[in-house]
N, C-alpha and C. Protein backbone atom coordinates (compact mmCIF):
# COMPACT_ATOMS: atom_id res chain seq x y z
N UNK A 1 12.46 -12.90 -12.54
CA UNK A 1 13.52 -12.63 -11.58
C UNK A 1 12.90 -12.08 -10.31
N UNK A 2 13.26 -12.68 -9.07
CA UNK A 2 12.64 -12.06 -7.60
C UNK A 2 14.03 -11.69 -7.49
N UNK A 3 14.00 -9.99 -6.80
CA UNK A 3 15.24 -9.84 -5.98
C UNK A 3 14.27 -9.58 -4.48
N UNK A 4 15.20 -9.53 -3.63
CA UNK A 4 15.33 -9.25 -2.17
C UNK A 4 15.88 -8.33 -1.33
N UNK A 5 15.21 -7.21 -1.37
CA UNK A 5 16.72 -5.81 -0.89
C UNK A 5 16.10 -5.67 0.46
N UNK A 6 17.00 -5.45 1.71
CA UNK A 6 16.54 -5.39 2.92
C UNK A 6 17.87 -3.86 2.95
N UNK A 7 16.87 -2.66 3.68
CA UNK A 7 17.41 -1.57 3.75
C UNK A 7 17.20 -1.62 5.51
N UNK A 8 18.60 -1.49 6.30
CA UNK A 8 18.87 -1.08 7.31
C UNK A 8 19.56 0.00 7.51
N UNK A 9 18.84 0.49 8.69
CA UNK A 9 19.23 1.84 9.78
C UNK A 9 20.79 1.22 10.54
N UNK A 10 21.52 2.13 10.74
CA UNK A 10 22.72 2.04 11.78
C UNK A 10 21.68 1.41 13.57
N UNK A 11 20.92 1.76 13.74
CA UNK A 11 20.52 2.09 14.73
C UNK A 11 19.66 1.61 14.66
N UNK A 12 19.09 0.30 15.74
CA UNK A 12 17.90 -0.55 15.83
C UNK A 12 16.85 0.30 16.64
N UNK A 13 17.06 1.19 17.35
CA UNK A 13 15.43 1.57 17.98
C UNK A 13 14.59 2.25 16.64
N UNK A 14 13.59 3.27 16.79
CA UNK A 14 13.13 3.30 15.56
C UNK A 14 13.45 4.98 15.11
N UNK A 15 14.17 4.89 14.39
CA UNK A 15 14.85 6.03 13.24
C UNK A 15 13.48 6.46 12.68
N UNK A 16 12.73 6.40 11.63
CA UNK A 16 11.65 7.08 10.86
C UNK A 16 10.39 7.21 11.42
N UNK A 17 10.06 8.44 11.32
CA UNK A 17 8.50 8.88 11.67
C UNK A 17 7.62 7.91 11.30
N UNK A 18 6.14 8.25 10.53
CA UNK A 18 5.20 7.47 9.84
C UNK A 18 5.26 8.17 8.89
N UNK A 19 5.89 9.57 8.76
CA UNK A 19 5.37 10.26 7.33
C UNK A 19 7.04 9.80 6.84
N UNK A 20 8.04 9.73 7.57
CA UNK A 20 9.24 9.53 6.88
C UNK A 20 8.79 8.31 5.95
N UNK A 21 8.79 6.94 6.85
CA UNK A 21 8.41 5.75 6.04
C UNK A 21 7.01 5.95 5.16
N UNK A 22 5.99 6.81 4.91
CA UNK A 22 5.52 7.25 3.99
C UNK A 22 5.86 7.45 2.59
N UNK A 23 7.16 9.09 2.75
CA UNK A 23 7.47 8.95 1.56
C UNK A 23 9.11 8.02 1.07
N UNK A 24 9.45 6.94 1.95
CA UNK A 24 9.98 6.13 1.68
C UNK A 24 9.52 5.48 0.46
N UNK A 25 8.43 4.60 1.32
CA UNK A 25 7.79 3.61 0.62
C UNK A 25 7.29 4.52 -0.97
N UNK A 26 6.99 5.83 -0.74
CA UNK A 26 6.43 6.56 -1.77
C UNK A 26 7.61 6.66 -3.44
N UNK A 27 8.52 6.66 -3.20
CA UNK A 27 9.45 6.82 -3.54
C UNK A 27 10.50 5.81 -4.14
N UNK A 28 10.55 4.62 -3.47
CA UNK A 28 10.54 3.24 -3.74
C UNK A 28 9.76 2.32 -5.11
N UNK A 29 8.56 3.13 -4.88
CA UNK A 29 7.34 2.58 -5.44
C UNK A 29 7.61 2.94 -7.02
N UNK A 30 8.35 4.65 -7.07
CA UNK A 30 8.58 5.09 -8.12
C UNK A 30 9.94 5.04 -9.22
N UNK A 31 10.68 4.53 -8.08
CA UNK A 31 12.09 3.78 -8.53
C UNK A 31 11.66 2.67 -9.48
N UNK A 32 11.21 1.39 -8.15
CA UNK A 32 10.41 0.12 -9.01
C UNK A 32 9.61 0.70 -10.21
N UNK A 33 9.17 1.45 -10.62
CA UNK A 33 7.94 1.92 -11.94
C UNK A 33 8.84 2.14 -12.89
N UNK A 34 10.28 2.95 -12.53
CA UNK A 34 11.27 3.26 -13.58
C UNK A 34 11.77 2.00 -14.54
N UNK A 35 11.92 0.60 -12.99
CA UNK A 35 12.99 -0.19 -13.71
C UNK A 35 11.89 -0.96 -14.10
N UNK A 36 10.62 -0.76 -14.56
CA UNK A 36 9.12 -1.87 -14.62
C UNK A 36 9.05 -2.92 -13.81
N UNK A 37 9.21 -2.66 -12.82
CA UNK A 37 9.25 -3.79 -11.25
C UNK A 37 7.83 -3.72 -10.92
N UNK A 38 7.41 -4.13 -9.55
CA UNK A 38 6.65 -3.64 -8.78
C UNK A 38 7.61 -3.95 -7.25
N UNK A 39 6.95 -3.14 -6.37
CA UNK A 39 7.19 -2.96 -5.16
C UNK A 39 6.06 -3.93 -4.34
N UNK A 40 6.42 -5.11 -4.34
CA UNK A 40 5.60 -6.07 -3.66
C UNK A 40 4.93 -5.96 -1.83
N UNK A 41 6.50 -5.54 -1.14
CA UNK A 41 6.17 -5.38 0.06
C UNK A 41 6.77 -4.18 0.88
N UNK A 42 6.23 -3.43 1.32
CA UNK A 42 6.52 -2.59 2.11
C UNK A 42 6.61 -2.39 3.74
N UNK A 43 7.28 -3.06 4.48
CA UNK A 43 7.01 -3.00 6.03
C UNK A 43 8.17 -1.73 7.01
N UNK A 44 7.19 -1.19 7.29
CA UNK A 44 8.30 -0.40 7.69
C UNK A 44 8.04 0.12 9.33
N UNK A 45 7.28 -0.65 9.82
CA UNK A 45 6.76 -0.99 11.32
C UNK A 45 8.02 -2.18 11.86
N UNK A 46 8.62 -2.12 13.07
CA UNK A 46 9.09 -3.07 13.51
C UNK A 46 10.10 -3.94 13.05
N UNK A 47 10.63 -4.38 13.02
CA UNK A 47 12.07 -4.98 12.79
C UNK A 47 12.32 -6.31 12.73
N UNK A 48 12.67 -6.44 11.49
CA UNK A 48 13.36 -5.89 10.77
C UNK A 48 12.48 -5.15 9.75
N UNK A 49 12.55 -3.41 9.13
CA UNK A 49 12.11 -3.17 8.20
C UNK A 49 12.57 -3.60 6.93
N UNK A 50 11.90 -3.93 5.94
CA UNK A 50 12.30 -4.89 4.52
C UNK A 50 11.63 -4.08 3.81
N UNK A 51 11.75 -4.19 2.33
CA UNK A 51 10.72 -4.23 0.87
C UNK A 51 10.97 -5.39 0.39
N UNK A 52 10.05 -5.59 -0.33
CA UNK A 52 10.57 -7.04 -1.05
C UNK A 52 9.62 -6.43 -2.86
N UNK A 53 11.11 -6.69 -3.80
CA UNK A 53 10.84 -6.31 -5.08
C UNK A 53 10.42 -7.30 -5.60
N UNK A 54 8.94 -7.34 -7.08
CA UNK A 54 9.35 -8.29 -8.28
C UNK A 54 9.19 -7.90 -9.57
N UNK A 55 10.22 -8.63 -10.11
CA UNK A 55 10.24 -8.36 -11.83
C UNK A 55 9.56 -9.26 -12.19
């Protein structure tokens, strides 16, 4: 199973620091570990920011 989750801000200029999207991605990573996923992609530079999950 591939899912596809795209997490948007209200607000297109840029909302998160580097340490915010840090422990984003940090955190994400540990969600995916719960449900035995992995966290394939993390972009959180520039727009659109995405993850992209796989099972």
């Amino acid at each position: 199973m591939h899912a596809h989750l795209v997490f948007v801000t209200k607000y297109w200029h840029k909302v998160f620091s580097d340490r915010h999207l840090a422990r984003l991605e940090e955190i994400m990573r540990a969600v995916c570990a719960d449900f035995e996923t992995e966290l394939a992609e993390f972009n959180g530079g520039g727009r659109p920011r995405t993850s992209h999950h796989r099972n």
